[in-house]
N, C-alpha and C. Protein backbone atom coordinates (compact mmCIF):
# COMPACT_ATOMS: atom_id res chain seq x y z
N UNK A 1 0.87 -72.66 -2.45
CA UNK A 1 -0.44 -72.11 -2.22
C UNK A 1 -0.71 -71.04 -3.25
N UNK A 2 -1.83 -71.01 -4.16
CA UNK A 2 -1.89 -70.30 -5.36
C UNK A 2 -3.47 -69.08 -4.15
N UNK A 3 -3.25 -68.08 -4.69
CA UNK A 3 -4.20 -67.19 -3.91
C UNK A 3 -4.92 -66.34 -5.22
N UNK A 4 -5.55 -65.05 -5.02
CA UNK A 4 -6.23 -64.49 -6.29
C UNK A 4 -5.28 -63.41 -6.92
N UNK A 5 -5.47 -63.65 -7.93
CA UNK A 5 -4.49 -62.54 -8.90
C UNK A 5 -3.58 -63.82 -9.40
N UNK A 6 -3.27 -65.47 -9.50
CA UNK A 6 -2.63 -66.09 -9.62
C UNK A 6 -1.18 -66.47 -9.14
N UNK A 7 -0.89 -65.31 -8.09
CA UNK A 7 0.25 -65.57 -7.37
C UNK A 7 0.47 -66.99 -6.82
N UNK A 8 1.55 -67.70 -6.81
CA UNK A 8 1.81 -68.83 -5.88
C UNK A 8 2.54 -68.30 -4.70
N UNK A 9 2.76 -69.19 -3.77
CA UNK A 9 3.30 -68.70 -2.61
C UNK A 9 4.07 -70.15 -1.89
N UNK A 10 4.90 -70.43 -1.28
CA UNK A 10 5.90 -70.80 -1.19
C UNK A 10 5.89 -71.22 0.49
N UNK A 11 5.85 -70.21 1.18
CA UNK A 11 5.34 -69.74 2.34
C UNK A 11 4.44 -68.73 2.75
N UNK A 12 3.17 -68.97 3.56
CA UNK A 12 2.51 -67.84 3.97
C UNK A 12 3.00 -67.72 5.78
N UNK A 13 2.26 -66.43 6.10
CA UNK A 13 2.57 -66.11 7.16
C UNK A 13 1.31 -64.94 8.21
N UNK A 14 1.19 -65.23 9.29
CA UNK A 14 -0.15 -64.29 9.66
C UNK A 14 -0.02 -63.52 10.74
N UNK A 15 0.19 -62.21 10.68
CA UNK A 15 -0.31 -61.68 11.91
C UNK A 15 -2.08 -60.93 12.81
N UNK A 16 -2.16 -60.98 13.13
CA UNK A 16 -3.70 -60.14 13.83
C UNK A 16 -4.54 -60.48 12.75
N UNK A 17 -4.27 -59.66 11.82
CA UNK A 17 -5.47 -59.39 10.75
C UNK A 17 -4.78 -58.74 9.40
N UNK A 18 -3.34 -59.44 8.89
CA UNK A 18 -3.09 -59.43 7.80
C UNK A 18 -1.96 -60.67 7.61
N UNK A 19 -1.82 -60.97 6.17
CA UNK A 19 -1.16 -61.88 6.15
C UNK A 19 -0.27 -61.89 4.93
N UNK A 20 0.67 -61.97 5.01
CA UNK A 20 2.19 -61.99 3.88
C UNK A 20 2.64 -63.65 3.50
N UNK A 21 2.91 -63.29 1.86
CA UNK A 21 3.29 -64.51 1.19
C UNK A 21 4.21 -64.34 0.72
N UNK A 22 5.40 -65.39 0.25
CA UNK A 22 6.73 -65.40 0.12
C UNK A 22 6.59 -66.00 -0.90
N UNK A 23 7.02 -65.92 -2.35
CA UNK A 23 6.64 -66.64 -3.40
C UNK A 23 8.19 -67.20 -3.43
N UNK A 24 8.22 -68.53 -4.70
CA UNK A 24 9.54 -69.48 -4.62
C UNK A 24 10.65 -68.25 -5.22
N UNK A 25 10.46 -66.84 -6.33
CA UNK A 25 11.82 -66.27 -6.41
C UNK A 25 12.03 -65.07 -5.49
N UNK A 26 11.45 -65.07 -4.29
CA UNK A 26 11.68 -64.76 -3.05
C UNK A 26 11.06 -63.10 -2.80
N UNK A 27 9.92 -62.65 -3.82
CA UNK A 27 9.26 -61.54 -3.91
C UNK A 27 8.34 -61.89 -2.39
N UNK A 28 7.91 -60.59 -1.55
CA UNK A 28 6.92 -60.89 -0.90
C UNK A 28 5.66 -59.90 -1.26
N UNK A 29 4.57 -60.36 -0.48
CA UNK A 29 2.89 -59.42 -1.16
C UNK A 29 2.49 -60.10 0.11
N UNK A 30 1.97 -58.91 0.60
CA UNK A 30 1.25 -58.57 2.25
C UNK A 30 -0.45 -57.97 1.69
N UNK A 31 -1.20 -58.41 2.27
CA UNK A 31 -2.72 -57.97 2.34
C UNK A 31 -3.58 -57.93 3.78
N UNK A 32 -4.40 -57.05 4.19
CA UNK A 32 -5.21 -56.84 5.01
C UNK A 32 -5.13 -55.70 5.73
N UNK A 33 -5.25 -55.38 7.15
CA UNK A 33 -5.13 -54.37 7.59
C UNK A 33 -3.61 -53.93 7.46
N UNK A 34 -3.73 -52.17 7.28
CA UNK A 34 -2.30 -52.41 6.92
C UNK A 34 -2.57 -50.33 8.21
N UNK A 35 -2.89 -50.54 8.97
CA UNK A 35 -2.89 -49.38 9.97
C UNK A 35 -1.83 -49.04 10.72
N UNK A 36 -0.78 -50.19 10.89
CA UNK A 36 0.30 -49.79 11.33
C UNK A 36 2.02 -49.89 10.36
N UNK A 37 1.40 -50.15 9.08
CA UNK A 37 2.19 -49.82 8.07
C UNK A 37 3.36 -51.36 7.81
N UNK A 38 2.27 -52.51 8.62
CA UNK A 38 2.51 -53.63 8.63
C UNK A 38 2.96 -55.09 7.58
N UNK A 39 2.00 -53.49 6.38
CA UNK A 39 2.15 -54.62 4.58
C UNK A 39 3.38 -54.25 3.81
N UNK A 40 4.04 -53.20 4.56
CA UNK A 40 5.43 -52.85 3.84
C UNK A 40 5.47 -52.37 2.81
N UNK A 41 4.23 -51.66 2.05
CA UNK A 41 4.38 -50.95 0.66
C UNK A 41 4.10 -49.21 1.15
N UNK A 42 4.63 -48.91 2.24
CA UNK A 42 5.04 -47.25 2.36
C UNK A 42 3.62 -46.78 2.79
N UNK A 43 2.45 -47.73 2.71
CA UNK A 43 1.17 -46.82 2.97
C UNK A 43 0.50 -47.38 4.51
N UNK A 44 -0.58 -46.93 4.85
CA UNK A 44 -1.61 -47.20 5.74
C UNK A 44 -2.99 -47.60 5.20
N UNK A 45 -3.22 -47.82 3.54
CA UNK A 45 -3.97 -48.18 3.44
C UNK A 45 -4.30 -49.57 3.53
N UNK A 46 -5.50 -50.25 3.44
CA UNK A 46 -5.91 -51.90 3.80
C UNK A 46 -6.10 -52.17 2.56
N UNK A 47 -5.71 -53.27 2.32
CA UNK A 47 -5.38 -53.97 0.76
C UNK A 47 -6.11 -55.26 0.90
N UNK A 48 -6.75 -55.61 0.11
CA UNK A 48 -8.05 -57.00 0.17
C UNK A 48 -7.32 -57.56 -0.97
N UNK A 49 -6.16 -57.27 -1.71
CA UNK A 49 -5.04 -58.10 -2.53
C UNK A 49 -4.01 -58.52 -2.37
N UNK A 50 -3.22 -59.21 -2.45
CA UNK A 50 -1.85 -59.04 -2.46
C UNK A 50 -0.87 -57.71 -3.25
N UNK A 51 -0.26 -56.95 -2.13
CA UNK A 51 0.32 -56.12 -2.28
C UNK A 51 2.15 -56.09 -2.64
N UNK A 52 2.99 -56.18 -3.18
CA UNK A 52 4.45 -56.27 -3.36
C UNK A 52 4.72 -55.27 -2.09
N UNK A 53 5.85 -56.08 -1.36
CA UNK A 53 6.52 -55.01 -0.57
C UNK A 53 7.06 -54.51 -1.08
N UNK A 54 7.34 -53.25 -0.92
CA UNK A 54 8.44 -52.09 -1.00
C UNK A 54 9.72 -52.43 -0.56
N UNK A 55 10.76 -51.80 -2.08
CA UNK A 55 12.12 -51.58 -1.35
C UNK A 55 12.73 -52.71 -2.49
N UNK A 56 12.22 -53.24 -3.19
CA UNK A 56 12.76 -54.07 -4.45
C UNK A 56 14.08 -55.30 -3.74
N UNK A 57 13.38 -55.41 -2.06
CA UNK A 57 14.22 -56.67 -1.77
C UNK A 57 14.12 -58.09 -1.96
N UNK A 58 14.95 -58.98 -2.36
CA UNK A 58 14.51 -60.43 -2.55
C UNK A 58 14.37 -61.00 -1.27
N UNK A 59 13.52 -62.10 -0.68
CA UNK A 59 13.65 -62.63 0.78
C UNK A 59 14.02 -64.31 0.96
N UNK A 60 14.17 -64.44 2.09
CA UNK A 60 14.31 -65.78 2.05
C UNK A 60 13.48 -66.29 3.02
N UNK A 61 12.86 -65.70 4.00
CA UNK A 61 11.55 -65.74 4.92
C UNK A 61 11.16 -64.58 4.81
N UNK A 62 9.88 -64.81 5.68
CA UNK A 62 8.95 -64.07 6.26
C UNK A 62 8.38 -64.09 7.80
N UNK A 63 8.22 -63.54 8.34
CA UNK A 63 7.30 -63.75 9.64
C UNK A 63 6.57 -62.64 10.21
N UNK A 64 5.35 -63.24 10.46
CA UNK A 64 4.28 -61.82 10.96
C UNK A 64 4.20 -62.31 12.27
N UNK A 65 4.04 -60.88 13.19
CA UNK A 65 3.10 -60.67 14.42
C UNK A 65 2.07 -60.04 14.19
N UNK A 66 2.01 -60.02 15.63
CA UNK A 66 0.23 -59.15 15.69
C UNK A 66 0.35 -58.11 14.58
N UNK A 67 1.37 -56.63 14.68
CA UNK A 67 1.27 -55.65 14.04
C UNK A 67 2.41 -55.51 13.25
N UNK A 68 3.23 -56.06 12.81
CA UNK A 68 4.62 -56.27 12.28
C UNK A 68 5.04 -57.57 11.37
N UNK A 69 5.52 -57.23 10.45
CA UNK A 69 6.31 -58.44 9.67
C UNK A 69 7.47 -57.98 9.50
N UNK A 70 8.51 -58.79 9.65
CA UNK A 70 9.61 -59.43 9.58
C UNK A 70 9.98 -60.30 8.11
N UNK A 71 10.96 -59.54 7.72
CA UNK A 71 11.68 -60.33 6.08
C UNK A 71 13.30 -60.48 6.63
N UNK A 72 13.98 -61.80 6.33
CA UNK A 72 15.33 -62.23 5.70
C UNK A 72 15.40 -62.09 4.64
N UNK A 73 16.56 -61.16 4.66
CA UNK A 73 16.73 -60.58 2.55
C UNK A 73 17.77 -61.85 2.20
N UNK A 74 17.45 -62.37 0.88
CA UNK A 74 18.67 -62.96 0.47
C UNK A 74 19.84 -62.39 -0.26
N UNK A 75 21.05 -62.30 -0.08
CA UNK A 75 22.41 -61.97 -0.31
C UNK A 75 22.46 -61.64 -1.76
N UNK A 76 22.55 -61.00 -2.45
CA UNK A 76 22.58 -60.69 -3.87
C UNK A 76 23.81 -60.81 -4.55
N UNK A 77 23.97 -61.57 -5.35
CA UNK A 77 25.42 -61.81 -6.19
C UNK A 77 25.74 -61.06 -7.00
N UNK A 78 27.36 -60.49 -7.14
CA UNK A 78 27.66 -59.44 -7.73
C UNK A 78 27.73 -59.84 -8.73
């Protein structure tokens, strides 16, 4: 799923009123309401883009609720 800014996405995912994408080298970018600090980039502001989560983790899912998302980090090789 290609969205704006040219990101592809791999898996998307939705809670309430924002929604997180998992691209294939396992970066995620969260957009919409972000009031309960739900898009994972450290703020409360609402993002009408795709945003990079915070914390420079790679994932291997994603999953949103109503006010919360949920990431599986993948294992990093030494």
């Amino acid at each position: 799923t290609r969205v704006s800014g040219g990101l592809t996405f791999s898996k998307l995912t939705a809670g309430n009123d924002h929604v997180c994408g998992l691209t294939p080298a396992g970066d995620a970018f969260c957009w919409g309401s972000n009031h309960a600090g739900q898009l994972g980039d450290g703020t409360q502001t609402r993002r009408f883009l795709p945003t990079r989560v915070g914390g420079g983790f790679e994932f291997s899912d994603l999953v949103a609720g109503g006010t919360h998302t949920c990431g599986l980090t993948r294992a990093r090789q030494a």
